[in-house]
Protein backbone atom coordinates (compact mmCIF):
# COMPACT_ATOMS: atom_id res chain seq x y z
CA UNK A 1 41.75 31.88 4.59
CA UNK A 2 37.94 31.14 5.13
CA UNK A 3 38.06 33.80 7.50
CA UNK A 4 39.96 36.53 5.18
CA UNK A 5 37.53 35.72 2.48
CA UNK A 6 34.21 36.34 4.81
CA UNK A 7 35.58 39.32 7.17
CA UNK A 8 37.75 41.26 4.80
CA UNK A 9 36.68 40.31 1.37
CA UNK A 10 32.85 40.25 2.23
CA UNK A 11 32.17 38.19 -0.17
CA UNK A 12 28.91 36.89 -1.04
CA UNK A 13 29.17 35.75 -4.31
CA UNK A 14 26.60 38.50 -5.80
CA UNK A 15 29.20 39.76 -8.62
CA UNK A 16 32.18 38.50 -8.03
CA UNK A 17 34.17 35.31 -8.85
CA UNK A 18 37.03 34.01 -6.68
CA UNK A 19 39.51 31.74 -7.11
CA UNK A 20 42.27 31.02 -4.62
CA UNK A 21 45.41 28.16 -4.56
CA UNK A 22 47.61 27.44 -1.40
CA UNK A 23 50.88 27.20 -2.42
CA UNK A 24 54.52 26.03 -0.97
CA UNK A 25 57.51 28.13 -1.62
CA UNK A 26 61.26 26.38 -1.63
CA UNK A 27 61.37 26.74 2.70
CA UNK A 28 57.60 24.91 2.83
CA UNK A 29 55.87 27.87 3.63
CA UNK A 30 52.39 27.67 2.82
CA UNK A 31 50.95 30.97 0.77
CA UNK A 32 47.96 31.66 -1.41
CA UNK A 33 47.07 33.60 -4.92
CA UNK A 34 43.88 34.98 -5.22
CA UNK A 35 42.23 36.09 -8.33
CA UNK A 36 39.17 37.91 -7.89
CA UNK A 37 36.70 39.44 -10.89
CA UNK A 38 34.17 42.34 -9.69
CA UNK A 39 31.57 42.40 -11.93
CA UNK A 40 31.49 46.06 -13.43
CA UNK A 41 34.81 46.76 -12.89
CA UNK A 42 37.21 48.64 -15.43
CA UNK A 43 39.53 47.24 -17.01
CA UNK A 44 43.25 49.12 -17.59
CA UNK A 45 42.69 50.01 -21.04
CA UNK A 46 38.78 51.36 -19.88
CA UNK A 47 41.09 53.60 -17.09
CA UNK A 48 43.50 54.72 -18.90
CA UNK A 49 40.82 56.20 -21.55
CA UNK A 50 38.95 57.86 -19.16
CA UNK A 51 42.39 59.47 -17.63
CA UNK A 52 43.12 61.00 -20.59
CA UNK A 53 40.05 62.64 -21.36
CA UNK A 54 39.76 65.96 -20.08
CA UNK A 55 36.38 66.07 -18.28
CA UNK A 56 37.25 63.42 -16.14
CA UNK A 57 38.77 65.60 -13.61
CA UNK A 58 36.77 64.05 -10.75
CA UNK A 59 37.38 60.35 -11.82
CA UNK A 60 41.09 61.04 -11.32
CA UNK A 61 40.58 62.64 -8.03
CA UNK A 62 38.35 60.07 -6.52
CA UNK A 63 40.48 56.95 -8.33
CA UNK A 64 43.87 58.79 -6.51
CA UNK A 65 41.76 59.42 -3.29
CA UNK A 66 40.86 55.42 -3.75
CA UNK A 67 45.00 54.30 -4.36
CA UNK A 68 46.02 56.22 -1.37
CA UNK A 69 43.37 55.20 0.86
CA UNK A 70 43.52 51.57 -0.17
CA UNK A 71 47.49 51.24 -0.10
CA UNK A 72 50.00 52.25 2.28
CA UNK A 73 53.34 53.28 1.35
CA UNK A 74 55.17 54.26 5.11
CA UNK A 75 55.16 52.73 8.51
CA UNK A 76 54.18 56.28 10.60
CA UNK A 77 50.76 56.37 11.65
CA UNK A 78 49.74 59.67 13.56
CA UNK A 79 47.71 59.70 16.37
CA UNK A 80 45.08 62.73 17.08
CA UNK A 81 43.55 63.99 20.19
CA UNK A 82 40.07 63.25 19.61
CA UNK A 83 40.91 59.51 19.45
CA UNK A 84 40.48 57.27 22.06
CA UNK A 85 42.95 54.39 24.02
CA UNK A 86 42.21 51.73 21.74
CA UNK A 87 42.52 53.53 18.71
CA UNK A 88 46.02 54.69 19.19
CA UNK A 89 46.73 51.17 20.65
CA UNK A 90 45.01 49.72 16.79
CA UNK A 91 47.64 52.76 14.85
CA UNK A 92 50.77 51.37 17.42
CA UNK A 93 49.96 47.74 16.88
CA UNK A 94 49.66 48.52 12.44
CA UNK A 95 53.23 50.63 12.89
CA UNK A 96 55.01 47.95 14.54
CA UNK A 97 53.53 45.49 11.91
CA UNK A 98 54.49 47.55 9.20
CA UNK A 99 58.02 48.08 10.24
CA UNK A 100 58.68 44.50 11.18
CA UNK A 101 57.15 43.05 7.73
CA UNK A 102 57.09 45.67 5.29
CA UNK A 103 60.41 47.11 6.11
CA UNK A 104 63.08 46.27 3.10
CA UNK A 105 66.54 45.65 4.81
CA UNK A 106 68.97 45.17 1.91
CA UNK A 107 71.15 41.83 1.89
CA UNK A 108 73.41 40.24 -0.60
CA UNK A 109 70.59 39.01 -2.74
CA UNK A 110 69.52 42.60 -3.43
CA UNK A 111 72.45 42.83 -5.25
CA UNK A 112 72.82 39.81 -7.19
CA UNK A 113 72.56 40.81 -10.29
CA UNK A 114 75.02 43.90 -9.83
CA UNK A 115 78.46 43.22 -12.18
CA UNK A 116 80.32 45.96 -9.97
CA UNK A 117 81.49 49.47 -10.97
CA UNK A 118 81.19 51.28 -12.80
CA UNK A 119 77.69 49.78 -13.04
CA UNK A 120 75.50 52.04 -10.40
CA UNK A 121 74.41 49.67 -7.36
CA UNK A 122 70.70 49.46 -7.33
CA UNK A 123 68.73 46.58 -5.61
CA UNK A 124 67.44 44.73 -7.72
CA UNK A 125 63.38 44.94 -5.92
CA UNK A 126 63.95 48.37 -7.09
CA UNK A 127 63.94 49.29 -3.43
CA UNK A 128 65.48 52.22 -2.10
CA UNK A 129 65.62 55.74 0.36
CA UNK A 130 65.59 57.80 -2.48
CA UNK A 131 62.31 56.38 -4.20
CA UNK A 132 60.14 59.09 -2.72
CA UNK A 133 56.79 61.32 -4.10
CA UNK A 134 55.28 63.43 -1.78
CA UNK A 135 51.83 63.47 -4.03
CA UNK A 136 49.97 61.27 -6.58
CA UNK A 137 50.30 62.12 -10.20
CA UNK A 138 48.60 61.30 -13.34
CA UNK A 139 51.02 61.67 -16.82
CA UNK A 140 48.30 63.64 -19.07
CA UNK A 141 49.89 62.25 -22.41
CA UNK A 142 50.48 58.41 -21.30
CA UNK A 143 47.85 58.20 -18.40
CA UNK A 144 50.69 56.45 -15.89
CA UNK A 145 49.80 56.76 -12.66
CA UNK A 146 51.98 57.48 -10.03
CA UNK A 147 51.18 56.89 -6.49
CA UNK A 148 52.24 58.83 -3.71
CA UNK A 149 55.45 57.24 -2.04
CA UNK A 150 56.42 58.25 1.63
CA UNK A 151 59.35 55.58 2.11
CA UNK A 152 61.07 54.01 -0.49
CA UNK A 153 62.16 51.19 1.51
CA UNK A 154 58.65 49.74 2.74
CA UNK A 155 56.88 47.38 0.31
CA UNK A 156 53.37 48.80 -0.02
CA UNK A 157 50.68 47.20 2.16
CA UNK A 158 47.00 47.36 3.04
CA UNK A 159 46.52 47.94 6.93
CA UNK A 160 43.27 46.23 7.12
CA UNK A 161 44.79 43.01 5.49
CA UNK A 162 48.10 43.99 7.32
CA UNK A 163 46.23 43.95 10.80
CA UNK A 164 44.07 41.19 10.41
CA UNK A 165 47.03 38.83 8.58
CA UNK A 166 49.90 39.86 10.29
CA UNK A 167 52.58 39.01 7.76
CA UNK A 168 54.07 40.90 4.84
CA UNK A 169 52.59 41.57 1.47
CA UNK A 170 53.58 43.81 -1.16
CA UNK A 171 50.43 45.48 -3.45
CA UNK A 172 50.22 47.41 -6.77
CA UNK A 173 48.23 48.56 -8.99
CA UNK A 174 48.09 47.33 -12.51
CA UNK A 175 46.92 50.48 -14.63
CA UNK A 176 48.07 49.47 -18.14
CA UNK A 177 47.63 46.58 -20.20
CA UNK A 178 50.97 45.28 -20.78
CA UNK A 179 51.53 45.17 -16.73
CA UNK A 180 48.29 43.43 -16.56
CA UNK A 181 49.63 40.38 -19.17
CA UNK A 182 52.77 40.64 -17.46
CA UNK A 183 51.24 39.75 -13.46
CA UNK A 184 48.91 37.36 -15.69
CA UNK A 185 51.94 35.84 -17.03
CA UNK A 186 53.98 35.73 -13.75
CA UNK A 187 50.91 34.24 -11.81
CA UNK A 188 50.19 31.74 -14.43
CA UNK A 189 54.17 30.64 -14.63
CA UNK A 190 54.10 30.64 -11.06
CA UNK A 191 51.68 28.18 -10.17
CA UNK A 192 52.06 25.99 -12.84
CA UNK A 193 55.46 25.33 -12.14
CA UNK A 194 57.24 22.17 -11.33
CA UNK A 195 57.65 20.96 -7.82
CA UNK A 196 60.11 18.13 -8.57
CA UNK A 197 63.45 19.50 -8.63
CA UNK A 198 65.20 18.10 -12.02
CA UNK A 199 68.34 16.70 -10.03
CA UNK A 200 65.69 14.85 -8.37
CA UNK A 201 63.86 13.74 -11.28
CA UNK A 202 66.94 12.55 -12.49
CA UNK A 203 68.26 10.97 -9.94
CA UNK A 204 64.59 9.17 -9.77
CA UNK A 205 64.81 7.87 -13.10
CA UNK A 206 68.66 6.57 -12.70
CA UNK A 207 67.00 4.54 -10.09
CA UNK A 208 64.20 3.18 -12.23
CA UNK A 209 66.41 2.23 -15.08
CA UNK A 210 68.59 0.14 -12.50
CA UNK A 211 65.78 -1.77 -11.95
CA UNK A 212 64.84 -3.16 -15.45
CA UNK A 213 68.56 -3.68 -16.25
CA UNK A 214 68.67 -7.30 -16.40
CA UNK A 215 67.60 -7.74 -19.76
CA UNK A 216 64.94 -10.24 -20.73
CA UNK A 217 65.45 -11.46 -24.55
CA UNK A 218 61.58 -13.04 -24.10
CA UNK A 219 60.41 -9.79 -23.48
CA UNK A 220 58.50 -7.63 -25.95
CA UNK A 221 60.16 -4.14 -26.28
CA UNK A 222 56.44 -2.06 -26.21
CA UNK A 223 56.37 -4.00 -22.66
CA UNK A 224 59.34 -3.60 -21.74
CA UNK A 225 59.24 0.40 -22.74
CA UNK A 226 56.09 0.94 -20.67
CA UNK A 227 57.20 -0.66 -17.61
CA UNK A 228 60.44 1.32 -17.77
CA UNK A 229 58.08 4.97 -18.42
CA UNK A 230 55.76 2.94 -15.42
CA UNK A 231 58.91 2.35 -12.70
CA UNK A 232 60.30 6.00 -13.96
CA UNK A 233 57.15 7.67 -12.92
CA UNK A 234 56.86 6.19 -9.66
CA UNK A 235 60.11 6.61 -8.98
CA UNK A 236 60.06 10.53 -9.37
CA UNK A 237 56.52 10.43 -7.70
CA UNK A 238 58.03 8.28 -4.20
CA UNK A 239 60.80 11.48 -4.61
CA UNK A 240 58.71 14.37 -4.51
CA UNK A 241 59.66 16.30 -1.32
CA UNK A 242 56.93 17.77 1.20
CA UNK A 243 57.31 20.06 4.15
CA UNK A 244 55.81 19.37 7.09
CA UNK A 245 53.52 22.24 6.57
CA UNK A 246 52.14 20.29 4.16
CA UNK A 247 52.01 17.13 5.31
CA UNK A 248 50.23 18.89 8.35
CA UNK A 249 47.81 20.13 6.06
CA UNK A 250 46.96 17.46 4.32
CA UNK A 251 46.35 15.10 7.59
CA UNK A 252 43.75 17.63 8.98
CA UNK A 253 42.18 17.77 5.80
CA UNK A 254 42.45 21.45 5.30
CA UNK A 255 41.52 22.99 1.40
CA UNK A 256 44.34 23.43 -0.76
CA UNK A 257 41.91 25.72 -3.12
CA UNK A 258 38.89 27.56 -2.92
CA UNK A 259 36.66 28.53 -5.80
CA UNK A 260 33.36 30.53 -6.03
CA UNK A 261 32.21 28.85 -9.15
CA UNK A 262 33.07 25.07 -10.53
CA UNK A 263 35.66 25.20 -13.15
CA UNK A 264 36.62 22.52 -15.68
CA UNK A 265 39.59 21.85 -17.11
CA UNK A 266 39.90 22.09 -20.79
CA UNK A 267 43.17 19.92 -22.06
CA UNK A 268 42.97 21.86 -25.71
CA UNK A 269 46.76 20.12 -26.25
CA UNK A 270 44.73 16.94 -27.10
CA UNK A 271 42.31 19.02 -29.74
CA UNK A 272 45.40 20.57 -30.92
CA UNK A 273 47.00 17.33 -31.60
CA UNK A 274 43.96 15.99 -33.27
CA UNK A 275 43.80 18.85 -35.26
CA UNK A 276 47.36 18.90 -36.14
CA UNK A 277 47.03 15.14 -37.15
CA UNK A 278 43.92 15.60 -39.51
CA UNK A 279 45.56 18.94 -40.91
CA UNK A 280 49.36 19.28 -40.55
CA UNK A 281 50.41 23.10 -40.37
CA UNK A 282 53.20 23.81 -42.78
CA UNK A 283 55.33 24.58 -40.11
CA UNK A 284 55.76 21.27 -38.54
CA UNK A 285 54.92 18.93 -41.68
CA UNK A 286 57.79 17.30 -43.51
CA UNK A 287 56.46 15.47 -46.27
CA UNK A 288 54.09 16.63 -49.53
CA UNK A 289 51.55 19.41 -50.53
CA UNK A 290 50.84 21.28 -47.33
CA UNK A 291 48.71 23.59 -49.06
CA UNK A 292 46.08 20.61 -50.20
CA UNK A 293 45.96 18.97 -46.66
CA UNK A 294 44.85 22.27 -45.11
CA UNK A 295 42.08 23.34 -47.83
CA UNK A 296 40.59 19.64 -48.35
CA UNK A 297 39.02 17.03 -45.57
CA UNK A 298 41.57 14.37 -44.79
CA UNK A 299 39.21 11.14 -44.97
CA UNK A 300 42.09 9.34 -43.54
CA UNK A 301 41.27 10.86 -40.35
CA UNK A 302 37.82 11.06 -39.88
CA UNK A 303 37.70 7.72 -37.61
CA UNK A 304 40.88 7.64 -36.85
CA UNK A 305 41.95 7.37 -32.69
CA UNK A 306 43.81 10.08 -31.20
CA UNK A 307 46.98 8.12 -30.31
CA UNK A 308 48.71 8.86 -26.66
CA UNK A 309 46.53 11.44 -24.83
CA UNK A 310 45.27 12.88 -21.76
CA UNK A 311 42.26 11.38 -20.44
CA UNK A 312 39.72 13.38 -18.16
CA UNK A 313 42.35 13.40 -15.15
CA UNK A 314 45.32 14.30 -16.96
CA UNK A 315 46.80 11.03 -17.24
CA UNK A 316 48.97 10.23 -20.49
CA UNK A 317 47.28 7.21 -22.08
CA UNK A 318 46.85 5.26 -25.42
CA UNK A 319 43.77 5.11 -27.60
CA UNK A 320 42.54 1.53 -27.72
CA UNK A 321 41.92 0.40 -31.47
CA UNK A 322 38.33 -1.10 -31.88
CA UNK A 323 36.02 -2.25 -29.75
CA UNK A 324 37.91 -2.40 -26.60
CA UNK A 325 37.42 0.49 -23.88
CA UNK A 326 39.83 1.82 -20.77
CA UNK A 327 38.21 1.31 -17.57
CA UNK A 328 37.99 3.83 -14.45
CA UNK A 329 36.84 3.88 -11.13
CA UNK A 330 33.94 6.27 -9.89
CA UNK A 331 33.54 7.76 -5.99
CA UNK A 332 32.06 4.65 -5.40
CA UNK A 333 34.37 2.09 -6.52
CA UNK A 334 32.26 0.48 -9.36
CA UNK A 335 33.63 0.11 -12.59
CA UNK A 336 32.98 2.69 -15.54
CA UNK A 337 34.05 3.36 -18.99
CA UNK A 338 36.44 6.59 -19.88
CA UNK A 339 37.77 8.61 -22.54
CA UNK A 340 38.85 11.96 -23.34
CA UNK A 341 37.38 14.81 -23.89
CA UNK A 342 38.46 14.80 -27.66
CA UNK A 343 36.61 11.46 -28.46
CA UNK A 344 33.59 12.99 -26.68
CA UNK A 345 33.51 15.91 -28.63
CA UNK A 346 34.15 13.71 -31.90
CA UNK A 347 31.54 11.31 -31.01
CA UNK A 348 28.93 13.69 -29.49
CA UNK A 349 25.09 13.14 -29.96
CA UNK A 350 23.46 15.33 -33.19
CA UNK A 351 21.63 17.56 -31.27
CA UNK A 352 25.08 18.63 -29.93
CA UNK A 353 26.62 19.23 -33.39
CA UNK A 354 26.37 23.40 -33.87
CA UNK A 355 28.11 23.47 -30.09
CA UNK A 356 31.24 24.99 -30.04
CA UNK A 357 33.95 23.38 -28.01
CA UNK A 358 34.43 25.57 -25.25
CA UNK A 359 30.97 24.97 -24.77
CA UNK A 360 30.88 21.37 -24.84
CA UNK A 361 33.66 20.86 -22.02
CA UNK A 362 31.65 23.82 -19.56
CA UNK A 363 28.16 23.01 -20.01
CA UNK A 364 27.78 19.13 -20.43
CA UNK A 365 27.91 16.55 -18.14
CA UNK A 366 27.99 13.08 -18.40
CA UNK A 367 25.61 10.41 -16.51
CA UNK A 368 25.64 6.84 -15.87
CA UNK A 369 22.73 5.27 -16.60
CA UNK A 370 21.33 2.43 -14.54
CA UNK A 371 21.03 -0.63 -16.61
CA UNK A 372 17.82 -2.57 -15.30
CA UNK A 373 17.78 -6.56 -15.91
């Protein structure tokens, strides 16, 4: 990936951002999404307007002339007679690739969603011989590009990447701003998703309760409920499956993501249950004049913990009432104070108070001071 990032990407981080996750898929194989930003860039909506307008008949030429040259939609690569050996060796090489990788073959699952005749049969990747356009076209009402399609059974590919990679891919372009949401969504969905199957998680937590079965009448049930959530999350951690691919890659210390810029999380659930607390919405209160707790202060609130949050490393934790403090670890191993990013916010200094948020979380760090005896 380091070297798909220099060679191919050139990037140098003058204008662009980059952010890329290794993934596993259900078999263990190890694949990446990358997002990256290109500073000037046009967004859908900015295309789409300058589509439509009339004297923008060479910005639709060069953007098709762009599409076409950037994606590949067939697997025949024609030699001519001025090139040389290892050129037509290079096109040979990229054919073979293509029709290997990028070649759809239909199977069962392409049909999976089929409920028989007199339903037509269509595979479900939307994959098929007839799917062809001999040119590129631009919709002069809507805008809606569409590109030039020589085969309607390869999945369209970048040679460059395609070459240099050597394994399938399948690229589009995103001209319109509900597809854009939608591959936002999709992405988002994607790798945020669980990788604990639930049997498993289940099956983990039928374990843990078998452990704390002999019941205790000495024991005090706020103990006895946090060691059961305690042995349940252990239990489902010890049962999280790994491939070897990456087990392999987490021996020999290999990145799992790689980032231009340093991010931060923001955990806005825990300002959004603060918030919620302090001001109930009338959709999720159940008790009294809605209306009054929304348009006046609640003084009830104002120094009141946040009870069970995340802390700064997305653990789920309890507010300690008064003067006592949870206690972390640094890089080093010595011994510091921590809280969340809410009571940091709440108890920020006064020359932080007209800082928004968003601000708050991305632009301020906090430093241990050295306490000289």
């Amino acid at each position: 990936m380091k070297s798909f990032i220099k060679c191919l990407l050139r990037f140098e981080g003058k204008g662009t951002d980059l952010h890329e996750g290794i993934l596993a898929q259900g078999r263990g194989t190890l694949h990446c999404h990358m997002l990256i930003w290109l500073e000037g860039g046009l967004n859908p909506n900015e295309i789409k307007d300058r589509i439509l307008q009339n004297e923008e008949q060479s910005f639709r030429e060069r953007l098709l002339q762009y599409l076409e040259d950037t994606i590949s939609t067939c697997v025949n690569f024609q030699n001519t007679t001025e090139e040389d050996g290892l050129e037509t060796m290079r096109k040979k090489d990229i054919h073979l690739l293509a029709k290997k990788c990028q070649t759809h073959r239909h199977s069962k699952t392409c049909w999976k969603y089929w409920k028989g005749p007199p339903e037509p049969k269509e595979c479900q990747f939307d994959l098929d011989e007839k799917n062809i356009h001999p040119i590129s076209l631009t919709d002069p009402i809507t805008g809606e590009i569409t590109l030039k399609c020589l085969d309607g059974l390869v999945n369209h590919f970048n040679a460059s990447i395609l070459e240099a990679m050597r394994c399938n891919m399948d690229i589009k372009f995103i001209g319109s701003g509900p597809a854009a949401k939608a591959i936002l969504y999709y992405i988002t969905d994607y790798i945020t998703k669980s990788q604990l199957k639930t049997h498993v998680a289940l099956a983990a937590m039928e374990t843990a309760i078998h452990k704390l079965e002999i019941y205790d009448p000495n024991d005090d049930c706020t103990l006895r409920a946090k060691k059961m959530l305690q042995k349940c999350a252990h239990s489902m951690i010890s049962h999280q499956e790994l491939s070897a691919q990456q087990v392999c890659s987490y021996l020999m210390d290999f990145e799992d993501h790689f980032t231009s810029h340093e991010y931060r999380g923001l955990y806005w659930t825990n300002f959004e249950s603060f918030v919620e607390e302090c001001n109930p919405s009338p959709d999720h209160s159940h008790s009294g004049d809605t209306e009054g707790a929304l348009d006046e202060p609640n003084e009830e609130f104002e120094h009141r913990p946040v009870e069970g949050t995340l802390d700064d490393d997305g653990v789920y934790v309890e507010q300690l009432q008064n003067d006592e403090i949870r206690i972390g670890s640094d890089n080093f191993g010595n011994l510091v104070p921590k809280a969340t990013q809410v009571m940091d916010y709440l108890h920020r200094d006064d020359k932080f108070s007209n800082i928004c948020i968003w601000d708050f979380v991305a632009q301020v760090d906090k430093k241990t001071w050295m306490r000289w005896t």
